[in-house]
C-alpha atoms as a PDB file:
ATOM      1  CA  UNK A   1      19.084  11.747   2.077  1.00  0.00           C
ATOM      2  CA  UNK A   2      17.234  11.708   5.454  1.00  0.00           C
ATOM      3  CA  UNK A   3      14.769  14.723   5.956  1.00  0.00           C
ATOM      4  CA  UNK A   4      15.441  16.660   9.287  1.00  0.00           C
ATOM      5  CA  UNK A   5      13.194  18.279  11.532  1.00  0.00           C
ATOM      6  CA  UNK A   6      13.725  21.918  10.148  1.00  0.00           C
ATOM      7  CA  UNK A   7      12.862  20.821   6.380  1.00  0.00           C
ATOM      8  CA  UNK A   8       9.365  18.423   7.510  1.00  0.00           C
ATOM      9  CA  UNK A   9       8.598  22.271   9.354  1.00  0.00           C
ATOM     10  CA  UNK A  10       9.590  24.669   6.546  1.00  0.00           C
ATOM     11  CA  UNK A  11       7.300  22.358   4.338  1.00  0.00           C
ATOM     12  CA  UNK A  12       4.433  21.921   6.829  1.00  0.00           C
ATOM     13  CA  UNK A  13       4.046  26.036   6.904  1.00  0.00           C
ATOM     14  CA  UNK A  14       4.200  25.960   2.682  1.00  0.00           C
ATOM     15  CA  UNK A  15       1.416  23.846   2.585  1.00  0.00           C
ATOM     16  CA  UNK A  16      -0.186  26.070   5.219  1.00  0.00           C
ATOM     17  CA  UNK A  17       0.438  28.725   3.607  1.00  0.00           C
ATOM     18  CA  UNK A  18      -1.004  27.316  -0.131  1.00  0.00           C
ATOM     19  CA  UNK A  19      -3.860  25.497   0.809  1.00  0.00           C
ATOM     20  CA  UNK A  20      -4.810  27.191   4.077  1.00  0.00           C
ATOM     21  CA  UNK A  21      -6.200  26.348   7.698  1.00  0.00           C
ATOM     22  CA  UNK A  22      -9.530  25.099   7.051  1.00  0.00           C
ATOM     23  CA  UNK A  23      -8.822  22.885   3.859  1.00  0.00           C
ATOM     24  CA  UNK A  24      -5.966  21.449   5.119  1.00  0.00           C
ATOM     25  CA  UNK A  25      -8.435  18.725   7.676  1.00  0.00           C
ATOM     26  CA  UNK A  26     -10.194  18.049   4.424  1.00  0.00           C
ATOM     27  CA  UNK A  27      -7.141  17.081   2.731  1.00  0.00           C
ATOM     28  CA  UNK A  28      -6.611  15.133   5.267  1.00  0.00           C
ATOM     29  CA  UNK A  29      -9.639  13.175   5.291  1.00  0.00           C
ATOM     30  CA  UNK A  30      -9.487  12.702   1.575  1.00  0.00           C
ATOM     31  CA  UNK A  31      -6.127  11.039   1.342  1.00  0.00           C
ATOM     32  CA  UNK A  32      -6.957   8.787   4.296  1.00  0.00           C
ATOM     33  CA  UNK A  33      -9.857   7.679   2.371  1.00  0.00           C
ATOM     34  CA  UNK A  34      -8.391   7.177  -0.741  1.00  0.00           C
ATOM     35  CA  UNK A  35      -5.647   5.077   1.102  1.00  0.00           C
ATOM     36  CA  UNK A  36      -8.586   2.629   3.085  1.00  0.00           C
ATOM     37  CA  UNK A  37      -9.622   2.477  -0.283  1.00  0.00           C
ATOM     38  CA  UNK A  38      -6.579   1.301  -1.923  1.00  0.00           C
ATOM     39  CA  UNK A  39      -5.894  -0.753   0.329  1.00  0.00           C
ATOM     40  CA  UNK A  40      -9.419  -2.445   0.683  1.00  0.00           C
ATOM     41  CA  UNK A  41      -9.006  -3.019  -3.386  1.00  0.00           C
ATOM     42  CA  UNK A  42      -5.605  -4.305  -3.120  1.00  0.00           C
ATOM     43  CA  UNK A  43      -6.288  -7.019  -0.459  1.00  0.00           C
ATOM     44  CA  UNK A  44      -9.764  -7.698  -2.434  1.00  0.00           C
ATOM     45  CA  UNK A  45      -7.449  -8.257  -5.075  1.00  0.00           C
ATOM     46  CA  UNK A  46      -4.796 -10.609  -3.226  1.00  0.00           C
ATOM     47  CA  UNK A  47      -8.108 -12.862  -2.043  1.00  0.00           C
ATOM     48  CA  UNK A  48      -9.255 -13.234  -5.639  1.00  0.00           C
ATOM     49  CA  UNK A  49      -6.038 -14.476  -6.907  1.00  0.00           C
ATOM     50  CA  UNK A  50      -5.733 -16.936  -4.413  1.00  0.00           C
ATOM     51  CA  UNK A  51      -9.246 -18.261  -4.492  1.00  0.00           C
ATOM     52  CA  UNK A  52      -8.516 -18.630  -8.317  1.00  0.00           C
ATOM     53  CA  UNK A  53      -6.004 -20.254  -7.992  1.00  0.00           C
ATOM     54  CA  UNK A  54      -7.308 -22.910  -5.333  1.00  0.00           C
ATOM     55  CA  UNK A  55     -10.131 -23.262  -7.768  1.00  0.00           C
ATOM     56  CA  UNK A  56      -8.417 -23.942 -10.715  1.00  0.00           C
ATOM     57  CA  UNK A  57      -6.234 -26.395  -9.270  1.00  0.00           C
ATOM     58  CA  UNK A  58      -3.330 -24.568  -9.297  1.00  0.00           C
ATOM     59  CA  UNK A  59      -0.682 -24.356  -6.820  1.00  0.00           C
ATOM     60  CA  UNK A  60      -1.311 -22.285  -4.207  1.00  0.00           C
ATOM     61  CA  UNK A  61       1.495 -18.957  -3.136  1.00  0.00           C
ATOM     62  CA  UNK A  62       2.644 -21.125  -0.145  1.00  0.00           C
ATOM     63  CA  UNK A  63       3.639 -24.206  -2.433  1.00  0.00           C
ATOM     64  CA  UNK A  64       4.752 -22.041  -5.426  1.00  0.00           C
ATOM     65  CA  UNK A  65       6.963 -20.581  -2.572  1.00  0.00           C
ATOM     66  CA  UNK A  66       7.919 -23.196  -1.214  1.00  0.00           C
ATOM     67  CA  UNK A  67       9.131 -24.960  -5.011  1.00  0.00           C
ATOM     68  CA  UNK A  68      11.272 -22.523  -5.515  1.00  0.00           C
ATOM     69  CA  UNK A  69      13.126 -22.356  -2.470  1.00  0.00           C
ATOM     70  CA  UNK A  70      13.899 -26.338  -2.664  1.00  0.00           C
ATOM     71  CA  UNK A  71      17.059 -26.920  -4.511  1.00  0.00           C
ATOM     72  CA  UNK A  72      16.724 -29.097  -7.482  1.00  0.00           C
ATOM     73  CA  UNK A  73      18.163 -31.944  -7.669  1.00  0.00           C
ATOM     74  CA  UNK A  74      19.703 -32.233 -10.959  1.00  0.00           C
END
């Protein structure tokens, strides 16, 4: 269930209301750093896997990928 424009108001003036004017740029700032840094550890994370993979011999996403989208042919 799609929100509408009234509800996204009604629950912008609640958290005006709760947390206030001044905090509410702080909040703000906070959750967009704590999403940089999710993402930042997340594609850390995806570069890891594939360098240990690439070192280990392994196959890569790509070809893993790309296996299992060839039929077999049985």
């Amino acid at each position: 269930m799609p929100m509408g424009g009234l509800e996204v108001i009604i629950i912008l003036v609640i958290i005006l209301l709760f947390f206030g004017a001044k905090r509410i740029p702080q909040l703000a700032r906070s959750l967009g750093t704590g999403a940089r840094e999710l993402k930042k550890a997340a594609s850390e994370d995806a570069d890891e896997g594939e360098t240990k993979a690439a070192s280990e011999g392994g196959p890569s996403d790509q070809d893993r990928d790309r296996v299992e989208r060839e039929p077999r042919a049985e």
